[in-house]
Protein backbone atom coordinates (compact mmCIF):
# COMPACT_ATOMS: atom_id res chain seq x y z
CA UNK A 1 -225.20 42.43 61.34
CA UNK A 2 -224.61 44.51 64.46
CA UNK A 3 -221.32 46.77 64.16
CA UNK A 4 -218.84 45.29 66.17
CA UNK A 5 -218.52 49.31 67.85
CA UNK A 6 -220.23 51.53 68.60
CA UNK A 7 -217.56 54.16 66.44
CA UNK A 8 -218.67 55.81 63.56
CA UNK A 9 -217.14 55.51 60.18
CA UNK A 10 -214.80 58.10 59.55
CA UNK A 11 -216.42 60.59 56.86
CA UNK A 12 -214.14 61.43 53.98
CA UNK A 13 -214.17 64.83 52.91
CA UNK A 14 -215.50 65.82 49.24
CA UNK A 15 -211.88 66.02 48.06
CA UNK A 16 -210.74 62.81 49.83
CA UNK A 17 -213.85 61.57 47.79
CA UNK A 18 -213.09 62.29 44.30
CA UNK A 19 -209.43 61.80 44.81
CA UNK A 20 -209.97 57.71 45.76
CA UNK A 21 -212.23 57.67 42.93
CA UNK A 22 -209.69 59.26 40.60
CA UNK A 23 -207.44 56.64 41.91
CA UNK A 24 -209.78 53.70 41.59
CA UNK A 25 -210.27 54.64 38.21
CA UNK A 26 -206.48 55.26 37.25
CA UNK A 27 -206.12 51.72 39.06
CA UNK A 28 -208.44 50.17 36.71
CA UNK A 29 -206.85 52.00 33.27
CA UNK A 30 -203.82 50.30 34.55
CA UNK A 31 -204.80 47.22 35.08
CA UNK A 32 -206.71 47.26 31.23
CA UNK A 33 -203.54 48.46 29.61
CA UNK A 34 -201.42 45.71 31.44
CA UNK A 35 -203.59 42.95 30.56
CA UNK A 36 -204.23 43.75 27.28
CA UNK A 37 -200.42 43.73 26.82
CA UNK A 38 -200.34 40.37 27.93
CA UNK A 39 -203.30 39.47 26.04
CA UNK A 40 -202.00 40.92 22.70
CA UNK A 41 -198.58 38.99 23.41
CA UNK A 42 -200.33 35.67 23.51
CA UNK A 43 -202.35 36.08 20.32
CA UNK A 44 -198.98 36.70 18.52
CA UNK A 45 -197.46 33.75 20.28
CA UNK A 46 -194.47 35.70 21.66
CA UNK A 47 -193.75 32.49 23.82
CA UNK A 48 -190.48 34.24 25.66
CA UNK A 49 -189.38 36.12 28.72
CA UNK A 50 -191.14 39.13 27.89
CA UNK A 51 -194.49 37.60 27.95
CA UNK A 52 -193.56 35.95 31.17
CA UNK A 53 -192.68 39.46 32.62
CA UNK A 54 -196.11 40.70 30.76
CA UNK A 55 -198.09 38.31 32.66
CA UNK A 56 -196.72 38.90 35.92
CA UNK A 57 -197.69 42.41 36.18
CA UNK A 58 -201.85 40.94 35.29
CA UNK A 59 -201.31 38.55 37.76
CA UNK A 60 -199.64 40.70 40.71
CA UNK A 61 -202.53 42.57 40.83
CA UNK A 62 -205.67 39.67 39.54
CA UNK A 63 -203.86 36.00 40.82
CA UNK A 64 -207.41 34.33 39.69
CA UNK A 65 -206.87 35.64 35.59
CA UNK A 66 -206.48 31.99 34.92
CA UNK A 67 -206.20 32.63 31.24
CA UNK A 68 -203.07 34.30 32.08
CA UNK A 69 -201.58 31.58 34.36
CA UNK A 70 -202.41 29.05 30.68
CA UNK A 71 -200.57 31.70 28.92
CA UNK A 72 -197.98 31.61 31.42
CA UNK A 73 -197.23 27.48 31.04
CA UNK A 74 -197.56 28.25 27.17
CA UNK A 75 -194.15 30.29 27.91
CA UNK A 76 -192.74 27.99 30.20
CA UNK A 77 -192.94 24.88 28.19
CA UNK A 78 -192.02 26.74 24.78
CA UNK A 79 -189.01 27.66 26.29
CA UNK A 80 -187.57 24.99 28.39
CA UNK A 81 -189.80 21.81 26.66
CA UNK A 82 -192.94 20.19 27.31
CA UNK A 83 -191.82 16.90 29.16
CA UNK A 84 -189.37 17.94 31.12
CA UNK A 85 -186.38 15.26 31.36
CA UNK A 86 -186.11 13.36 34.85
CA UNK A 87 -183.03 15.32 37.24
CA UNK A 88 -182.80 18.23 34.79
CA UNK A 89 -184.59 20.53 37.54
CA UNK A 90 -180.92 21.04 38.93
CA UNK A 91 -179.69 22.24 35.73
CA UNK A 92 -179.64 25.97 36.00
CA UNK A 93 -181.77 27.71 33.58
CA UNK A 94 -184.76 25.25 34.47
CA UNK A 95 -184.39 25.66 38.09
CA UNK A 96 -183.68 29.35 37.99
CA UNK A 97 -187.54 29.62 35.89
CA UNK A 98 -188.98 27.52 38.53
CA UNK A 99 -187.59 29.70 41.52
CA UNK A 100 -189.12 32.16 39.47
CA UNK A 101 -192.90 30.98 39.68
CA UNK A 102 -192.43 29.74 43.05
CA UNK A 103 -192.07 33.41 44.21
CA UNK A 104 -194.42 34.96 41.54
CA UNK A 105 -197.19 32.14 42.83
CA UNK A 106 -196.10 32.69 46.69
CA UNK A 107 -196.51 36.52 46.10
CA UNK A 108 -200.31 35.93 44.58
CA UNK A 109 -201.04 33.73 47.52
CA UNK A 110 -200.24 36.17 49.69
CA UNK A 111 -203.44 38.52 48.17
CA UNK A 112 -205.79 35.79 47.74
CA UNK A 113 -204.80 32.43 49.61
CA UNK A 114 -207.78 30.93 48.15
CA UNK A 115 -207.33 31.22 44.58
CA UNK A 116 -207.21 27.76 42.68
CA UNK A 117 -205.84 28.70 39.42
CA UNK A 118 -202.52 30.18 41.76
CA UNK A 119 -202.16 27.27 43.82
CA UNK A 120 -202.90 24.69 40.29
CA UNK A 121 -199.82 26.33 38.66
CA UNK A 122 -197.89 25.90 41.51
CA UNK A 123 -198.62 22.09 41.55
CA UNK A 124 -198.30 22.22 37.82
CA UNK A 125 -194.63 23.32 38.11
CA UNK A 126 -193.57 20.85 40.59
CA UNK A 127 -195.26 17.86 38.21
CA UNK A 128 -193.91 19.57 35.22
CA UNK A 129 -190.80 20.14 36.07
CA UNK A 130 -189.87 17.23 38.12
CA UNK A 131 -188.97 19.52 41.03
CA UNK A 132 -188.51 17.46 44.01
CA UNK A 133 -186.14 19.36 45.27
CA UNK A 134 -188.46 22.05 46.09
CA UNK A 135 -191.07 19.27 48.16
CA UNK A 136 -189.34 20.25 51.71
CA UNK A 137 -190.05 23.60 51.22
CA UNK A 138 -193.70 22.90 49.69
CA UNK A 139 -194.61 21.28 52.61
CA UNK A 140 -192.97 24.01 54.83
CA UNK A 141 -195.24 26.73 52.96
CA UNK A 142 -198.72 24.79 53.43
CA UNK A 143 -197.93 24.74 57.62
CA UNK A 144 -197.03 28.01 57.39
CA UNK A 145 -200.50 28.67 55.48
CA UNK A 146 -202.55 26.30 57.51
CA UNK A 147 -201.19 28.39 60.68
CA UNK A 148 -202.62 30.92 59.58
CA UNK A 149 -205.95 29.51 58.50
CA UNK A 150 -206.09 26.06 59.19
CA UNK A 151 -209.29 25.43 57.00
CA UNK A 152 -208.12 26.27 53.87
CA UNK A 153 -209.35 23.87 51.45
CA UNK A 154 -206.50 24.77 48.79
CA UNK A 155 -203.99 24.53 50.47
CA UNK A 156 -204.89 20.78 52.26
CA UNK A 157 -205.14 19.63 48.62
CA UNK A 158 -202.01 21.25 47.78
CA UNK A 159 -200.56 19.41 50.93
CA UNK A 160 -201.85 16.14 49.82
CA UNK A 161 -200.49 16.44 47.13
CA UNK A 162 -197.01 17.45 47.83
CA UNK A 163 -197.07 14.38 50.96
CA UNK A 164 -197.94 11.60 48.25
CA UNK A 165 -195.15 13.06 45.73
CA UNK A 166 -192.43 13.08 48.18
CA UNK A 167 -193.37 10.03 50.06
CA UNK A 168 -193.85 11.71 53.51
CA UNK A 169 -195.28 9.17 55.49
CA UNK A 170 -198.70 8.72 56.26
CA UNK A 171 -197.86 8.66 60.03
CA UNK A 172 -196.41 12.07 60.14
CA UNK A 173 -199.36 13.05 58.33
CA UNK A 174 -202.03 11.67 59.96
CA UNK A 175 -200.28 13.55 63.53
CA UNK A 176 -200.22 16.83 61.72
CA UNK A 177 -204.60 16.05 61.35
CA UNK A 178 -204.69 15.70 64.82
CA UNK A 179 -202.85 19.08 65.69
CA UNK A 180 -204.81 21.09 63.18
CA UNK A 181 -208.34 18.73 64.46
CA UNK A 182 -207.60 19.77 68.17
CA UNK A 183 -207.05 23.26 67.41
CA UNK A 184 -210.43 23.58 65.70
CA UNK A 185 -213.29 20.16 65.18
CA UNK A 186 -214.90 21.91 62.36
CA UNK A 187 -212.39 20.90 60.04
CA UNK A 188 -213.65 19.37 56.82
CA UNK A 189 -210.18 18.94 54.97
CA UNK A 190 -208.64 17.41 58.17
CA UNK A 191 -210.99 14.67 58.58
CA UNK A 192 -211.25 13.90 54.68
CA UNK A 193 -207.23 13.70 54.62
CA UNK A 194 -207.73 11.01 57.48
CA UNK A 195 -209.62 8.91 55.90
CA UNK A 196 -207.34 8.47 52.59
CA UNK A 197 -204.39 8.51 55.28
CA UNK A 198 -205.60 5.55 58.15
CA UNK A 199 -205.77 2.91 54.23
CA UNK A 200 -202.47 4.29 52.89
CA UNK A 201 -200.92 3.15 56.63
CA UNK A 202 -202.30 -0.20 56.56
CA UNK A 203 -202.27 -1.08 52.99
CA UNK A 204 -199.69 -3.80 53.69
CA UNK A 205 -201.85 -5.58 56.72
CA UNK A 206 -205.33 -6.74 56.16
CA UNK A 207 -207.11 -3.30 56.32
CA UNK A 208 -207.32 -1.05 59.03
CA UNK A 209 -207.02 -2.91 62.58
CA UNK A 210 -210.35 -2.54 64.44
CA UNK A 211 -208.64 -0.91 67.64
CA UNK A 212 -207.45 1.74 65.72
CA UNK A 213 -211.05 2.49 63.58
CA UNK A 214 -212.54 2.68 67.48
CA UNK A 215 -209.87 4.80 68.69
CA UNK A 216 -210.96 6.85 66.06
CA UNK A 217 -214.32 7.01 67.42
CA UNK A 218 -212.88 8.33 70.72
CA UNK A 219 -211.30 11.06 69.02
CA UNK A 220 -214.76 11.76 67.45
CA UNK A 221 -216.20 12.41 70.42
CA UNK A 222 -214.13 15.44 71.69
CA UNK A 223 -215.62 16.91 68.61
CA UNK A 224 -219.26 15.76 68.84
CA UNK A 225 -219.10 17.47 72.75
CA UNK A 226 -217.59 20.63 71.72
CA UNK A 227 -219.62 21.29 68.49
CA UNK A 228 -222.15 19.10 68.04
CA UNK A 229 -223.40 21.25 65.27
CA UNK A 230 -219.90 20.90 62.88
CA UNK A 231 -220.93 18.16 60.17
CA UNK A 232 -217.56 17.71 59.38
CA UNK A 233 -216.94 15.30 62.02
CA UNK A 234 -220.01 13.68 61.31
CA UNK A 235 -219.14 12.74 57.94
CA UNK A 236 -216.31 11.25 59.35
CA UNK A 237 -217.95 9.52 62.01
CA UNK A 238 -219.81 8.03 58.96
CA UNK A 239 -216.79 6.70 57.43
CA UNK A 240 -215.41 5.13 60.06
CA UNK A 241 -218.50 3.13 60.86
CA UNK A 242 -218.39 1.87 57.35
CA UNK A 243 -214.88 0.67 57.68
CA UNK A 244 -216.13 -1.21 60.75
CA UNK A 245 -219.15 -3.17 59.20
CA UNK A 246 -218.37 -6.68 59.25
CA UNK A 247 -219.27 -7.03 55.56
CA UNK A 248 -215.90 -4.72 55.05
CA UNK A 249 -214.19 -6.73 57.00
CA UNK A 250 -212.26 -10.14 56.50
CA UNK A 251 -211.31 -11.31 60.08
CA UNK A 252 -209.93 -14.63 60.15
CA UNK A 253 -212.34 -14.83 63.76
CA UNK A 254 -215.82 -16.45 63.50
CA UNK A 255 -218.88 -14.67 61.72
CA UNK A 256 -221.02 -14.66 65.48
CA UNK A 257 -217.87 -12.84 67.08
CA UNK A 258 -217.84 -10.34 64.56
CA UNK A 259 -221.31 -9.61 64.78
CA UNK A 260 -220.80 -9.27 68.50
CA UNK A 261 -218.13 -7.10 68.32
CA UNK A 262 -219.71 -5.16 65.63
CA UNK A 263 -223.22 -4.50 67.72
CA UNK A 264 -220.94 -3.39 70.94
CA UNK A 265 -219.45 -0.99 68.71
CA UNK A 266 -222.80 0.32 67.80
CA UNK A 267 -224.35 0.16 71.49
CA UNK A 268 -221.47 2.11 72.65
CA UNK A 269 -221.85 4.73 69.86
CA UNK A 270 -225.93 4.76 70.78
CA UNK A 271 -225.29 5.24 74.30
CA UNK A 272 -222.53 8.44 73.30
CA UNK A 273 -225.24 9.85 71.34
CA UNK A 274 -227.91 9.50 74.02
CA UNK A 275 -225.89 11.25 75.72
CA UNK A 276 -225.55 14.40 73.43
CA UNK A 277 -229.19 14.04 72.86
CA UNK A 278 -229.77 15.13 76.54
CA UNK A 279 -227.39 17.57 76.65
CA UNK A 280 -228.16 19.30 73.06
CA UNK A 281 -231.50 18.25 72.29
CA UNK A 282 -232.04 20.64 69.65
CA UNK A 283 -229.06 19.28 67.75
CA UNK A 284 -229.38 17.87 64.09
CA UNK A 285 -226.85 16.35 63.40
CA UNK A 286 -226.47 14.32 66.14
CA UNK A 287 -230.01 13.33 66.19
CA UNK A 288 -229.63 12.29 62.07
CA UNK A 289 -226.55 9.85 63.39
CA UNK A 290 -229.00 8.35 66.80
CA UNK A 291 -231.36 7.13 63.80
CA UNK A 292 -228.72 5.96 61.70
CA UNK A 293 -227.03 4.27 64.17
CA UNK A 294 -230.09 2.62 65.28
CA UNK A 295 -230.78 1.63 61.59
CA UNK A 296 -227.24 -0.20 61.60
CA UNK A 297 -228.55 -1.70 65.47
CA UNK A 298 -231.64 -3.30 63.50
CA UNK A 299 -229.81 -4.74 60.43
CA UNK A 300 -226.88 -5.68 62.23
CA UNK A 301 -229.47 -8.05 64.53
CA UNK A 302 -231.05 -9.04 61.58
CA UNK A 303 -227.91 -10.79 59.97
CA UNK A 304 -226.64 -12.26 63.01
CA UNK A 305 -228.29 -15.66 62.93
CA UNK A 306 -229.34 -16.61 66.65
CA UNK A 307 -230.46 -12.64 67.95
CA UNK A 308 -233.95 -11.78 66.72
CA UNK A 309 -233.67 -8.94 64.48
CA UNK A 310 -234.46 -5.26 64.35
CA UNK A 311 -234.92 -3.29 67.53
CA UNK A 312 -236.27 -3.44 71.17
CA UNK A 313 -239.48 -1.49 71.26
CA UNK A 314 -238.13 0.99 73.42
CA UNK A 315 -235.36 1.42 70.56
CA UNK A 316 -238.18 1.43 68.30
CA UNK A 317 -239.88 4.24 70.27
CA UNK A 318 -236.25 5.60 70.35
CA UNK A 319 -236.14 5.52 66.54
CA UNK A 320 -239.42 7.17 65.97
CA UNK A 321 -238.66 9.84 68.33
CA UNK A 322 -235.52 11.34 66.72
CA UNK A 323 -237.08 11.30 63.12
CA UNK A 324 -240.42 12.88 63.82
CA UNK A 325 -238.09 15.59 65.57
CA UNK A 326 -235.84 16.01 62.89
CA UNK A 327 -238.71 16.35 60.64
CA UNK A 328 -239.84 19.39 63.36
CA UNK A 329 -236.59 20.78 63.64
CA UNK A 330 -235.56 20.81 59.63
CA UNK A 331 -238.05 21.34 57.96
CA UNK A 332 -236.49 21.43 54.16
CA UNK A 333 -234.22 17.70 54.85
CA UNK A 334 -237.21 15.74 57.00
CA UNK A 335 -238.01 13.94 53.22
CA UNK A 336 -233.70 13.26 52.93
CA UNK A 337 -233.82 12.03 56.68
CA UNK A 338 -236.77 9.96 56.31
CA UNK A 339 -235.43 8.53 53.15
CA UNK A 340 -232.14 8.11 54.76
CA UNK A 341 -233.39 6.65 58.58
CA UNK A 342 -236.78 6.12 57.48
């Protein structure tokens, strides 16, 4: 692309040249000789504090060596047991090695906040040790990360997991979605977490009530407006349609009301996405849901006994429409959206 400048990159001189090569390639004789340490350590099985020092050095500088990080639990559980007994964490020596790896792991995320095998140790030390003391802080850490970037993948599992372990409720969590969702739609961790949160909240009642799953919708279209593009939200949007089909749901009310209720749903959505359709007409995504959408208008006719099924003809017409420009529009998914809508 462009630069973002119009400033030239500042020449280094011949000697500035050869002296940040010499340094790359010191850099790298380092790093060879450290590693190889470690590496030599583990095929002797020197399972001790040495090793763990050994590895930290390969892993301050390369957090994604995950043969390292296996090396490092090899350590770990030779010296302070495999199964770790329940409350021991607070008995020093454990707790001291677990501080230990907390701030080795925190320092790697710092270089690389992305790297799996860092933040997989981490949640391998809180499992393996039993450490739920430290769960507070854990969650602390991931809205300190997610500040910072708040679509990092990692760190949502991490989060996930850390909420289930410590019993955080799902209510607090599901807020914390909405702040990170309002700050930026295009959120693909925030809406997954969501939908495992909304079931965990109403495992005790009969499912998720209906005025919540359409409140949901609302929400959905703040998103749909402001970046109609972001498929994120339209996986969602996905979801929470399913959740409302009637054949999901077991309402003690009569099969014609929910099949009312069901087809308002979907005549509201229709009319929302008409709506975008005007306004972004180019859109894919939002075309891709119209068909759907009308898809679910056709069936949902079909099963209610007493409306004639599938669609008006200007729904038809409708129907036709949006797949024949999807088909211009995206070339390499018209056969997925035909096989999808068609």
């Amino acid at each position: 692309g462009k630069p973002m400048h119009n400033v030239k990159k500042k020449q280094l001189s011949v000697e500035q040249q050869a002296a940040r090569r010499q340094e790359n390639v010191r850099r790298a004789a380092h790093y060879t000789t450290l590693s190889r340490a470690a590496a030599a350590r583990r095929a002797a099985r020197l399972l001790d504090a040495e090793s763990l020092s050994s590895v930290a050095k390969v892993v301050e500088i390369n957090p994604d060596h995950s043969t390292m990080w296996n090396f490092r639990r090899e350590c770990l559980q030779a010296m302070h047991g495999t199964v770790v007994v329940e409350g021991a964490s607070s008995s020093d020596p454990l707790r001291h090695a677990c501080e230990t790896e907390f701030e080795l792991t925190q320092a790697c995320l710092m270089i690389n906040p992305k790297s799996y095998p860092v933040w997989f140790h981490r949640m391998w030390v809180l499992t393996w040790a039993k450490c739920d003391w430290a769960y507070a802080r854990e969650l602390k850490l991931t809205t300190k990360m997610l500040a910072l970037d708040e679509r990092n993948f990692h760190c949502w599992t991490h989060r996930r997991f850390v909420a289930r372990a410590s019993s955080v409720g799902a209510e607090a969590e599901l807020k914390f979605t909405t702040e990170k969702i309002e700050i930026n739609f295009s959120n693909y961790s925030a809406w997954h977490y969501r939908s495992k949160l909304l079931p965990q909240l109403h495992a005790t009642n009969s499912g998720i009530p209906r005025t919540e799953l359409v409140a949901e919708l609302q929400f959905l279209r703040n998103a749909f407006f402001t970046s109609p593009e972001d498929q994120s939200a339209w996986f969602y949007h996905r979801w929470v349609l399913a959740q409302l089909t009637p054949a999901s749901r077991d309402d003690a009310s009569s099969t014609s009301n929910i099949w009312a209720q069901w087809e308002e749903v979907l005549l509201s959505e229709l009319a929302m996405l008409r709506e975008l359709r005007d306004l972004e007409p180019e859109a894919k995504w939002p075309l891709a849901s119209f068909a759907y959408v009308l898809k679910l208008v056709s069936e949902s006719r079909g099963c209610n006994e007493g409306s004639k099924s599938g669609l008006s003809n200007a729904e038809a017409t409708e129907l036709d429409d949006a797949l024949s420009k999807l088909q211009g529009i995206d070339m390499s998914r018209a056969n997925f959206y035909a096989t999808k809508f068609g």
